[in-house]
N, C-alpha and C. Protein backbone atom coordinates (compact mmCIF):
# COMPACT_ATOMS: atom_id res chain seq x y z
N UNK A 1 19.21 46.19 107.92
CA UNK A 1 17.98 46.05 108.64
C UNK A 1 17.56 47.43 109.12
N UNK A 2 16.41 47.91 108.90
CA UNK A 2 15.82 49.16 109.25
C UNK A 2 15.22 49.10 110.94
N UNK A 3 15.13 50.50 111.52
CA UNK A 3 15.14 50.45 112.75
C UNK A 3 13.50 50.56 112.87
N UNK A 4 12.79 49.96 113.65
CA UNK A 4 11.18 50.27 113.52
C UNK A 4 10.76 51.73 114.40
N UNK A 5 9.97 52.16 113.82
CA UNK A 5 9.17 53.52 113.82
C UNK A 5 8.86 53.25 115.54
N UNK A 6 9.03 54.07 116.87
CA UNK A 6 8.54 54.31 117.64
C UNK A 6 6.51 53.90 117.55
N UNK A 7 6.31 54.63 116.27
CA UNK A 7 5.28 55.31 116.50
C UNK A 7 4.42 54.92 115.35
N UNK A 8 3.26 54.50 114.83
CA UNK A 8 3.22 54.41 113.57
C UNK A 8 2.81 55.64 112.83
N UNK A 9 3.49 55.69 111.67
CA UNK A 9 2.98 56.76 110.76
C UNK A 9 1.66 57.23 110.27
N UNK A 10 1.21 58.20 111.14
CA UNK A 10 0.14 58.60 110.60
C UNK A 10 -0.50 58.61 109.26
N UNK A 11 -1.80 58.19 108.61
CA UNK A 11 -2.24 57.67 107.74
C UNK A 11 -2.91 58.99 106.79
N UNK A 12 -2.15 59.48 105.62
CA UNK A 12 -2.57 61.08 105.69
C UNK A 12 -4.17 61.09 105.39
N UNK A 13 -4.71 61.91 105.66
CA UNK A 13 -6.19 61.96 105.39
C UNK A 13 -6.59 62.85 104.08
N UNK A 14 -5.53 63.74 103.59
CA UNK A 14 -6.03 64.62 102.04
C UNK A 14 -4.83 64.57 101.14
N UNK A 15 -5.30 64.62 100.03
CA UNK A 15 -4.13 64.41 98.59
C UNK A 15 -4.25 65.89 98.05
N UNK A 16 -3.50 66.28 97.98
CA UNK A 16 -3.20 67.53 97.22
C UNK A 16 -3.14 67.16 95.59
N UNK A 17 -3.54 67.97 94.75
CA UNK A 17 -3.33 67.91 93.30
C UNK A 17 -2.76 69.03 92.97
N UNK A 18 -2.31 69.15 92.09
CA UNK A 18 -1.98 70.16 91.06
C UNK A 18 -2.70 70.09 90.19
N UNK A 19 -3.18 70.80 88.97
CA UNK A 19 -4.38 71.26 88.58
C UNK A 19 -4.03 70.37 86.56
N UNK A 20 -3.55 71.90 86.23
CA UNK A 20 -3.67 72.06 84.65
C UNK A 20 -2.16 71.39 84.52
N UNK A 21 -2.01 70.13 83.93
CA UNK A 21 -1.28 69.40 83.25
C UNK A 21 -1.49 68.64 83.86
N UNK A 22 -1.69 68.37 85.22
CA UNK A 22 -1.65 66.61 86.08
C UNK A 22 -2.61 66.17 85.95
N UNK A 23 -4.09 66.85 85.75
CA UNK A 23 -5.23 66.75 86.08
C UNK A 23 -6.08 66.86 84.64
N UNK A 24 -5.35 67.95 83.71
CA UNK A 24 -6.38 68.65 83.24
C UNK A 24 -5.77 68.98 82.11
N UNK A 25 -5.85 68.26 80.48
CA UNK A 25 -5.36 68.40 78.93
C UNK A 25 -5.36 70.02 78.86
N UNK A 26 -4.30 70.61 79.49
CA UNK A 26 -4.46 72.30 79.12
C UNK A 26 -4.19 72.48 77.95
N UNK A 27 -3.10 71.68 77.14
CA UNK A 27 -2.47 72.15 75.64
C UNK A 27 -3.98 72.18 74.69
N UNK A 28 -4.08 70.70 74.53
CA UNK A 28 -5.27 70.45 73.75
C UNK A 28 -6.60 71.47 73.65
N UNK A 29 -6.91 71.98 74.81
CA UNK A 29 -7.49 72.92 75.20
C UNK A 29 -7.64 74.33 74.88
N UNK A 30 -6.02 75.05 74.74
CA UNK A 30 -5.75 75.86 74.52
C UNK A 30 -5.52 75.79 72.66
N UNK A 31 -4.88 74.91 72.29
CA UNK A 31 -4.73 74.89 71.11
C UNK A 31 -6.05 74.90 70.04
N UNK A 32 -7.41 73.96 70.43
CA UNK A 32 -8.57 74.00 69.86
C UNK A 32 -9.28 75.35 70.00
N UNK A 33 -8.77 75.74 70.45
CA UNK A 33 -9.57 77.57 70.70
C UNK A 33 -9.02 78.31 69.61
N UNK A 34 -7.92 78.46 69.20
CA UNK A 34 -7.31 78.98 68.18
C UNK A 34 -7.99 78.35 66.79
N UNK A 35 -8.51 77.44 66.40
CA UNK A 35 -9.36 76.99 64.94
C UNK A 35 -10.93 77.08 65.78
N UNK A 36 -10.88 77.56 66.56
CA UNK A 36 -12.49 77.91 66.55
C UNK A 36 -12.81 79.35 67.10
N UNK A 37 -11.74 80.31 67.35
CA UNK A 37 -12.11 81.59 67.19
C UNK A 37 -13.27 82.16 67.00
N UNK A 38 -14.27 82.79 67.61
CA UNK A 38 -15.55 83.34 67.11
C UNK A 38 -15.10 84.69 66.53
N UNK A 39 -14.19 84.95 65.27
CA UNK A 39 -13.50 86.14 64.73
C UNK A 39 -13.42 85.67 63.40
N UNK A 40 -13.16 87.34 62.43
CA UNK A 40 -12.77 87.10 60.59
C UNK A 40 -11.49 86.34 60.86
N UNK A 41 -10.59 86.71 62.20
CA UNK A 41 -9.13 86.37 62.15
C UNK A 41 -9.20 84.72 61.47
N UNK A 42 -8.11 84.67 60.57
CA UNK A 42 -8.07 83.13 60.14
C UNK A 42 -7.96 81.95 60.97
N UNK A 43 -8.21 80.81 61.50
CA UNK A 43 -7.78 79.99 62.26
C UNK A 43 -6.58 79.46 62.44
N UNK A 44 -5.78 79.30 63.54
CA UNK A 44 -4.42 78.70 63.09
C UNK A 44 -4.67 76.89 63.82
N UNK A 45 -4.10 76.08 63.30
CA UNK A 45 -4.16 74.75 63.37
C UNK A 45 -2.52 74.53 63.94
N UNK A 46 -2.67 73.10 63.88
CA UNK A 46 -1.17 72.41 64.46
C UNK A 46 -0.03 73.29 64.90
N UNK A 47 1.24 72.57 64.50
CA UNK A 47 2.09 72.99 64.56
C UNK A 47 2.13 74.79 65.10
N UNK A 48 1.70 75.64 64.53
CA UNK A 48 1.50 76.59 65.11
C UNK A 48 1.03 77.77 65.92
N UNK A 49 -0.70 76.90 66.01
CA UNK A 49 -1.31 76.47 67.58
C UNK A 49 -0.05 75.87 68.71
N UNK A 50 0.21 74.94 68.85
CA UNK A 50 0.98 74.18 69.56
C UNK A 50 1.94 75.35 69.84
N UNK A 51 3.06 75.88 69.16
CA UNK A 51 3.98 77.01 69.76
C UNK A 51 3.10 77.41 70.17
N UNK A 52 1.92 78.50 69.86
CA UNK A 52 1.55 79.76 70.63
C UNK A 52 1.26 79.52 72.23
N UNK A 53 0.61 78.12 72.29
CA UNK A 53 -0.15 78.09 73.30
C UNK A 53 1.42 77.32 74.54
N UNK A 54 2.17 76.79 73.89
CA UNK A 54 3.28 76.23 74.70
C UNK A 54 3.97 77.77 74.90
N UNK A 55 4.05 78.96 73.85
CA UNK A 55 4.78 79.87 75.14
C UNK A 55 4.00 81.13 75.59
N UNK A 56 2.92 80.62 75.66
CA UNK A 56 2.05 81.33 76.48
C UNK A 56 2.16 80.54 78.02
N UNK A 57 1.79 79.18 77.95
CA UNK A 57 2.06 78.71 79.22
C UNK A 57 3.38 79.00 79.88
N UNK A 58 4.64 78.88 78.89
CA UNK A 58 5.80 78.31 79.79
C UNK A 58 6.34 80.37 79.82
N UNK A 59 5.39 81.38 79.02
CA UNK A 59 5.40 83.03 79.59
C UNK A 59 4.55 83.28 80.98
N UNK A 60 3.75 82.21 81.68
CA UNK A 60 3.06 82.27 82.75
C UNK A 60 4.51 81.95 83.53
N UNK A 61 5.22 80.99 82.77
CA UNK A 61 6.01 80.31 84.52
C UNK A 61 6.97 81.61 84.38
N UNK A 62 7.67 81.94 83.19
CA UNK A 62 8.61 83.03 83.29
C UNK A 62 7.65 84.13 84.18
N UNK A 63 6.83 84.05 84.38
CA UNK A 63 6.46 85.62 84.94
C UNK A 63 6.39 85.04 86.64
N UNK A 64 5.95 84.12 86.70
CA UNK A 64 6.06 83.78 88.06
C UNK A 64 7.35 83.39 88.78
N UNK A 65 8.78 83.23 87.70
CA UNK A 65 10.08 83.34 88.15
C UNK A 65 10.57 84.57 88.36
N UNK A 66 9.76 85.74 87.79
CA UNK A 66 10.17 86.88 87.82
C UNK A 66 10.06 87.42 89.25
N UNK A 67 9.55 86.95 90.19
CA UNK A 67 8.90 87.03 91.04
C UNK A 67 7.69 87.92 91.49
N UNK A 68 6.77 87.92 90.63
CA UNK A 68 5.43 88.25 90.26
C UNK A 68 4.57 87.76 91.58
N UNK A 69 4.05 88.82 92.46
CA UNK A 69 3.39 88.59 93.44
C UNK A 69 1.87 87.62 92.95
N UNK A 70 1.45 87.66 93.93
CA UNK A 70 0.23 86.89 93.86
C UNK A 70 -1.15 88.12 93.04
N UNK A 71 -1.42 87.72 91.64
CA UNK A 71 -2.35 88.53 91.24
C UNK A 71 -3.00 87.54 90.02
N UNK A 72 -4.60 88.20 89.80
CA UNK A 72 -5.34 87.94 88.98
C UNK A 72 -4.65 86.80 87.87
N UNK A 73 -5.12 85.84 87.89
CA UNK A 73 -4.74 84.88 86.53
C UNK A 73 -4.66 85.57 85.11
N UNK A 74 -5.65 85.84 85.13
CA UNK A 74 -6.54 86.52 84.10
C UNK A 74 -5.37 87.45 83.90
N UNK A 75 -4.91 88.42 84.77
CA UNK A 75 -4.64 89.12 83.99
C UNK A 75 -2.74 89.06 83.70
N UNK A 76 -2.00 88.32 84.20
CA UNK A 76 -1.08 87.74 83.78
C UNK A 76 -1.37 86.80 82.69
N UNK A 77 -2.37 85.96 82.30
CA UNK A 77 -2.14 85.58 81.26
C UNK A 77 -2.87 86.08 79.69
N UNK A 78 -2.89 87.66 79.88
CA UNK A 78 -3.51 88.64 79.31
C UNK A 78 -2.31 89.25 78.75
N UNK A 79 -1.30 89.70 79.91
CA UNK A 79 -0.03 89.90 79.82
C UNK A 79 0.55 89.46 78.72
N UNK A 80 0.51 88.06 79.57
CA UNK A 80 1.76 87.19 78.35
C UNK A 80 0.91 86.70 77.12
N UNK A 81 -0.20 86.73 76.94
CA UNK A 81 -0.77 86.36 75.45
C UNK A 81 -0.67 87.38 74.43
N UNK A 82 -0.87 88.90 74.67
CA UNK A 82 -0.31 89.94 74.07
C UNK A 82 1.28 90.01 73.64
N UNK A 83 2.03 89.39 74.54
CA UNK A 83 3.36 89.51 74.27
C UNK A 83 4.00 88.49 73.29
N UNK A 84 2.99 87.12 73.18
CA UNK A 84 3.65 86.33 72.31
C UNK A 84 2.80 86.90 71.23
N UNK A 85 1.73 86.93 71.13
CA UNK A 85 1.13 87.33 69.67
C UNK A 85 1.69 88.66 68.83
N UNK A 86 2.43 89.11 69.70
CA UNK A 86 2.92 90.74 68.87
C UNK A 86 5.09 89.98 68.37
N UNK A 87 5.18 88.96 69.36
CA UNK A 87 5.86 88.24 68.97
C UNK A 87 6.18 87.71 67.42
N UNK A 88 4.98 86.77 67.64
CA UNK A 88 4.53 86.28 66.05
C UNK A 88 3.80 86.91 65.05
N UNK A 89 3.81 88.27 65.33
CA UNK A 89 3.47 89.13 64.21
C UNK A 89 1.82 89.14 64.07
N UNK A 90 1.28 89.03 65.10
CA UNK A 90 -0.30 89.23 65.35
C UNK A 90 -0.93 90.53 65.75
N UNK A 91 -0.33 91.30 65.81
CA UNK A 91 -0.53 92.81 66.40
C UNK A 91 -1.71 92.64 66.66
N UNK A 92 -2.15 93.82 67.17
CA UNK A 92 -3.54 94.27 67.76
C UNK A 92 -4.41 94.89 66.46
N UNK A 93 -5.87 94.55 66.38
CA UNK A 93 -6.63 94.96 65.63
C UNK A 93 -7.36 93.83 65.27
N UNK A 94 -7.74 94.41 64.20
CA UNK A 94 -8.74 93.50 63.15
C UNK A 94 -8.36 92.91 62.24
N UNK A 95 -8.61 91.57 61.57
CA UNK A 95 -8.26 91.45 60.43
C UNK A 95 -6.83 90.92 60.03
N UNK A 96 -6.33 90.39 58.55
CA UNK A 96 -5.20 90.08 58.56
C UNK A 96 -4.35 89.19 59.53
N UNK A 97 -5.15 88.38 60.38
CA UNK A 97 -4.52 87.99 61.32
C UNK A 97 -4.36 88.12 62.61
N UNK A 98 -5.21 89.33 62.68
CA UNK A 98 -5.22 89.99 64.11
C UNK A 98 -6.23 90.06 64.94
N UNK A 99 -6.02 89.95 66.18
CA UNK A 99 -7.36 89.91 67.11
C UNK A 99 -6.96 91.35 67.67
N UNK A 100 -8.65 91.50 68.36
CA UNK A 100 -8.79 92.58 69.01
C UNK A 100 -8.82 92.11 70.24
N UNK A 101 -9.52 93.03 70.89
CA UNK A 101 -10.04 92.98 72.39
C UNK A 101 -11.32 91.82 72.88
N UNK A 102 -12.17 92.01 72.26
CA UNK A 102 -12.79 90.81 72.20
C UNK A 102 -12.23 89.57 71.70
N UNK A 103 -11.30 89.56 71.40
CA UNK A 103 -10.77 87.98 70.60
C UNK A 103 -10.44 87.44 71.76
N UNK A 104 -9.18 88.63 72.31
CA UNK A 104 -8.05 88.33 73.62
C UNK A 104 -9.13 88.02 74.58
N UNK A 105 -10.08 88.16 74.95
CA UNK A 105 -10.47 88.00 76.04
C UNK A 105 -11.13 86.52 75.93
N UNK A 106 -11.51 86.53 74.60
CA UNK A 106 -12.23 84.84 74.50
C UNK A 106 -10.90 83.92 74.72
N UNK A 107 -10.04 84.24 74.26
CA UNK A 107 -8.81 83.48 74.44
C UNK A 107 -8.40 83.31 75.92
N UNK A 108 -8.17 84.32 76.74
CA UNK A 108 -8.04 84.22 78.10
C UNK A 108 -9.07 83.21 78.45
N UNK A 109 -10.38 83.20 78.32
CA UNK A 109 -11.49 82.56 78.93
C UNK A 109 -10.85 81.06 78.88
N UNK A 110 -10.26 80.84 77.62
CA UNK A 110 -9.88 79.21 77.42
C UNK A 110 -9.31 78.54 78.35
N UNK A 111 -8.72 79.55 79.19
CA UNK A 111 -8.11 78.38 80.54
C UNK A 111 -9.01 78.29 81.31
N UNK A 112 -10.10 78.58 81.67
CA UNK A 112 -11.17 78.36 82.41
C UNK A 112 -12.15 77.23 82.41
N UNK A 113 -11.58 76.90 81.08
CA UNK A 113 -12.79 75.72 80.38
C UNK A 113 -11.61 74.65 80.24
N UNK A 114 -10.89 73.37 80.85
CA UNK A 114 -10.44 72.09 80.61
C UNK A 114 -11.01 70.79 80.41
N UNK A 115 -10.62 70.03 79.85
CA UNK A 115 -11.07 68.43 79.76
C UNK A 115 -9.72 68.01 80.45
N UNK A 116 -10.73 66.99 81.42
CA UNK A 116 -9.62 66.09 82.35
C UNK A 116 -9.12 65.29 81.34
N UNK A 117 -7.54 65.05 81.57
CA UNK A 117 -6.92 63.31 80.73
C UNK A 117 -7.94 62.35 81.25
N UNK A 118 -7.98 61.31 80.28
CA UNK A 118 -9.11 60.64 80.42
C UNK A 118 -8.86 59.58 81.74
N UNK A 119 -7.78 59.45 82.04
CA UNK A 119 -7.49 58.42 82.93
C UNK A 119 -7.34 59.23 84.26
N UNK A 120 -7.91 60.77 84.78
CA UNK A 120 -8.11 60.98 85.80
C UNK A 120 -8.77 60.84 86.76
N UNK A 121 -10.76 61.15 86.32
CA UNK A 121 -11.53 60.53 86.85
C UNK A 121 -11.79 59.36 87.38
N UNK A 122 -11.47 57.94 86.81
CA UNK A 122 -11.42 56.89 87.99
C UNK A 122 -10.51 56.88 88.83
N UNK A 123 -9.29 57.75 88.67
CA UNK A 123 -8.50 57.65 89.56
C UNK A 123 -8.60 58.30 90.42
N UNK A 124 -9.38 58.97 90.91
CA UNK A 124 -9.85 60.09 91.66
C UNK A 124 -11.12 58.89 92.63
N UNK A 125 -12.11 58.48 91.59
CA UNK A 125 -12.84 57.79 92.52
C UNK A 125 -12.26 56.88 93.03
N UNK A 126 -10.94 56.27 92.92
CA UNK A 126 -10.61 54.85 93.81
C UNK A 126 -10.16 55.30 95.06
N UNK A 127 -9.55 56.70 94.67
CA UNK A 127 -9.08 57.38 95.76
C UNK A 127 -9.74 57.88 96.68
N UNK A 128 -11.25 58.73 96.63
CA UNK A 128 -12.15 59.65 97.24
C UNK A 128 -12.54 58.04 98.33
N UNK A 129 -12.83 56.94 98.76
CA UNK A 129 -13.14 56.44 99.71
C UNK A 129 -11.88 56.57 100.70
N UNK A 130 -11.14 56.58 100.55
CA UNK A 130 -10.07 57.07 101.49
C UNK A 130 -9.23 58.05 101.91
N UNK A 131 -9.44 59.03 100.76
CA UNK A 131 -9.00 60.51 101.00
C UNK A 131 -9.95 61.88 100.68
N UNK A 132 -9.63 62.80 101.19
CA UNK A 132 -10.42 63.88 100.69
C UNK A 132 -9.11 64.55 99.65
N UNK A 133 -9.79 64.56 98.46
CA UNK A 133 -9.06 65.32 97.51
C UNK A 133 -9.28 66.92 97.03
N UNK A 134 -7.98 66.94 97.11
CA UNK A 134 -8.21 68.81 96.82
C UNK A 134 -7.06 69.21 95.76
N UNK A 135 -7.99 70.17 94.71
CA UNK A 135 -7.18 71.09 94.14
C UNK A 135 -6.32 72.07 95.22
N UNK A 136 -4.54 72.15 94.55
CA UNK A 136 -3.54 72.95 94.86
C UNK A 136 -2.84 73.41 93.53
N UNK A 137 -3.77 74.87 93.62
CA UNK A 137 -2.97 74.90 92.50
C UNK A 137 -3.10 76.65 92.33
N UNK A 138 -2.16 77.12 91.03
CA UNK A 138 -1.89 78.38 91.20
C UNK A 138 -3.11 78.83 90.48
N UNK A 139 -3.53 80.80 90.81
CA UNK A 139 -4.68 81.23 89.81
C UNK A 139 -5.50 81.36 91.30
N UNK A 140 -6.77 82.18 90.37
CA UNK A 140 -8.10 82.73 91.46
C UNK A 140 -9.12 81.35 91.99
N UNK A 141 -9.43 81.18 92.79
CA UNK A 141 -10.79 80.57 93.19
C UNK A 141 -11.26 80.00 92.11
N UNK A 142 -11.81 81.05 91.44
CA UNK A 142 -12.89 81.23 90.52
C UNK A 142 -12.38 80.22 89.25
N UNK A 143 -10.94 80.56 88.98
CA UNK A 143 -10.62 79.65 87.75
C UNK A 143 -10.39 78.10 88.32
N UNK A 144 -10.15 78.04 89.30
CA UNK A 144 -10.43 76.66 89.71
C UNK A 144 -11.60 76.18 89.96
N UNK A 145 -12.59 76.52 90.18
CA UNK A 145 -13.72 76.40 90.42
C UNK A 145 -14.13 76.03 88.63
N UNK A 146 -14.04 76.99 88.33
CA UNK A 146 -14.47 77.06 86.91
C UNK A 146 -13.72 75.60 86.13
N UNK A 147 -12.78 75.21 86.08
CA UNK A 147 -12.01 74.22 85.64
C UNK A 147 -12.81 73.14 86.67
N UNK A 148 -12.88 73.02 87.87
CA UNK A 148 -13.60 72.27 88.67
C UNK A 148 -14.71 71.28 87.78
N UNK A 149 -15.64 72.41 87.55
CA UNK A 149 -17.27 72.17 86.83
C UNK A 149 -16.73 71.53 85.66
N UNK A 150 -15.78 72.33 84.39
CA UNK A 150 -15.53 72.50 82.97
C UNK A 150 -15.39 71.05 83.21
N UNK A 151 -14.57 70.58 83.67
CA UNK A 151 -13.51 69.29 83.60
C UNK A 151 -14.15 67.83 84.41
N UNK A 152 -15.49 68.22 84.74
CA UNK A 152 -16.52 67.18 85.31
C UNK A 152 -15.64 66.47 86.45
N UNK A 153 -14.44 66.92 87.01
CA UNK A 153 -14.21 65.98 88.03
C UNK A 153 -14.41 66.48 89.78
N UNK A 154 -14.52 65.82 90.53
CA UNK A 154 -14.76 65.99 91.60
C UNK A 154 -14.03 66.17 93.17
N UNK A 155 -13.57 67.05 93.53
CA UNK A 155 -12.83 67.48 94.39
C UNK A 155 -13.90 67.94 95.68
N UNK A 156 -13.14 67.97 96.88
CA UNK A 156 -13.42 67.83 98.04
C UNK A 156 -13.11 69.26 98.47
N UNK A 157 -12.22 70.43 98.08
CA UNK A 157 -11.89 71.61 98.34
C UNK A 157 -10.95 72.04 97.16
N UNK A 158 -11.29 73.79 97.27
CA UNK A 158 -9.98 73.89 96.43
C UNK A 158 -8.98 74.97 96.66
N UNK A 159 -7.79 74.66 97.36
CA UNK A 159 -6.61 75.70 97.64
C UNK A 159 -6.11 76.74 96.54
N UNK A 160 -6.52 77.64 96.27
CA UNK A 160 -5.97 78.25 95.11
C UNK A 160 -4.88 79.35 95.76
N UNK A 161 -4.11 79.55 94.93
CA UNK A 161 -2.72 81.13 95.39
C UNK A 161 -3.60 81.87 95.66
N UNK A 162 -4.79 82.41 95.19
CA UNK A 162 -5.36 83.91 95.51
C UNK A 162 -6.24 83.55 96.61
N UNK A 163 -6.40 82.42 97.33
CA UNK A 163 -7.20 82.10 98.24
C UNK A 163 -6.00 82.52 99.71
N UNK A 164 -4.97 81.27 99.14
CA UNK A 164 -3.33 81.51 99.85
C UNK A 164 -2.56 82.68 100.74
N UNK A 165 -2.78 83.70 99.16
CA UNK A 165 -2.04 84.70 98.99
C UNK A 165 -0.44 84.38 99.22
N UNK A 166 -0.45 83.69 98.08
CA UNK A 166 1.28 82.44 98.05
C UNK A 166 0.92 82.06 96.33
N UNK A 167 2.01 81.86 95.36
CA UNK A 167 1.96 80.97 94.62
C UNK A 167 3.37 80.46 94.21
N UNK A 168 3.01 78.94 94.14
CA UNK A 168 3.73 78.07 93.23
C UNK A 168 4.65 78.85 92.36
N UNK A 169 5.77 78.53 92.80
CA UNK A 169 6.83 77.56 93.54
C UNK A 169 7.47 78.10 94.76
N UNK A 170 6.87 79.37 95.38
CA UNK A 170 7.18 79.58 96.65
C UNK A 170 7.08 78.62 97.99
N UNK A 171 7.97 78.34 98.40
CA UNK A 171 7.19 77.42 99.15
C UNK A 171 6.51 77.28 100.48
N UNK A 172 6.15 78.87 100.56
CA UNK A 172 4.44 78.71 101.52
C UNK A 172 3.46 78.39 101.01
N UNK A 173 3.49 77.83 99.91
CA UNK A 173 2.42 77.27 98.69
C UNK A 173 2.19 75.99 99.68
N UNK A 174 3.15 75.97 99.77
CA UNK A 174 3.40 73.75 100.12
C UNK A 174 3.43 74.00 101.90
């Protein structure tokens, strides 16, 4: 038999989210950018879309285990997209396979632009009559904001690390 609460438990008033994977098809996202390149570079499809863009993400978390202060999205994942592509034999340039400077940067842009999983949005509205919902999540303002609009769903505020000056998985994040 449980002992009853003095007091009753306060009823929380805001839901925190996490952003790109709970919220927001980042793979899919990232991977369709690679066969639509605005470049001569050839398109890459499946299977090897899918690696690039899985260790580009999981080169974001290594850099943030590294203990990588709080800086620009953009340009950590500028960082690590150069590092896997010279990886897989994409060097820098033109041609043959290779992007330049303008490629990399359209590529960076791709995390800026998400489609919510489809089963987020109503779940969000059953929720918004009783909570205020907010993005928590790592990255600038701006890319949350930007994912905000991209991803048509609707939030109440948005906590970002560069707003913070904290990121995920530190836990003055939380």
């Amino acid at each position: 038999m449980s002992t009853p609460l003095p007091h009753p438990r306060p009823r929380p008033k805001a839901l925190l989210f996490d952003f790109m994977g709970t919220c927001l098809d980042w793979h899919t996202s990232i991977t369709s950018g690679f066969s639509s390149l605005s470049s001569s570079a050839p398109p890459i499809y499946g299977a090897l879309a899918s690696e690039i863009a899985m260790a580009w993400r999981l080169g974001y978390f290594a850099e943030r285990r590294a203990g990588l202060g709080v800086e620009d999205i953009d340009v950590t994942h500028r960082r690590v997209l150069d590092r896997v592509l010279e990886e897989r034999g994409f060097g820098f340039g033109y041609g043959n396979g290779r992007w330049g400077e303008e490629e990399r940067r359209e590529m960076v842009g791709w995390w800026h632009v998400q489609e919510a999983w489809p089963d987020v949005a109503p779940a969000l509205e059953r929720l918004r009559d009783k909570f205020d919902l907010v993005v928590h999540a790592n990255g600038t303002t701006r890319l949350q904001i930007d994912l905000v609009k991209s991803s048509g769903l609707n939030f109440n505020a948005v906590l970002s690390s560069e707003l913070l000056d904290v990121a995920k998985p530190e836990p003055g994040m939380y």
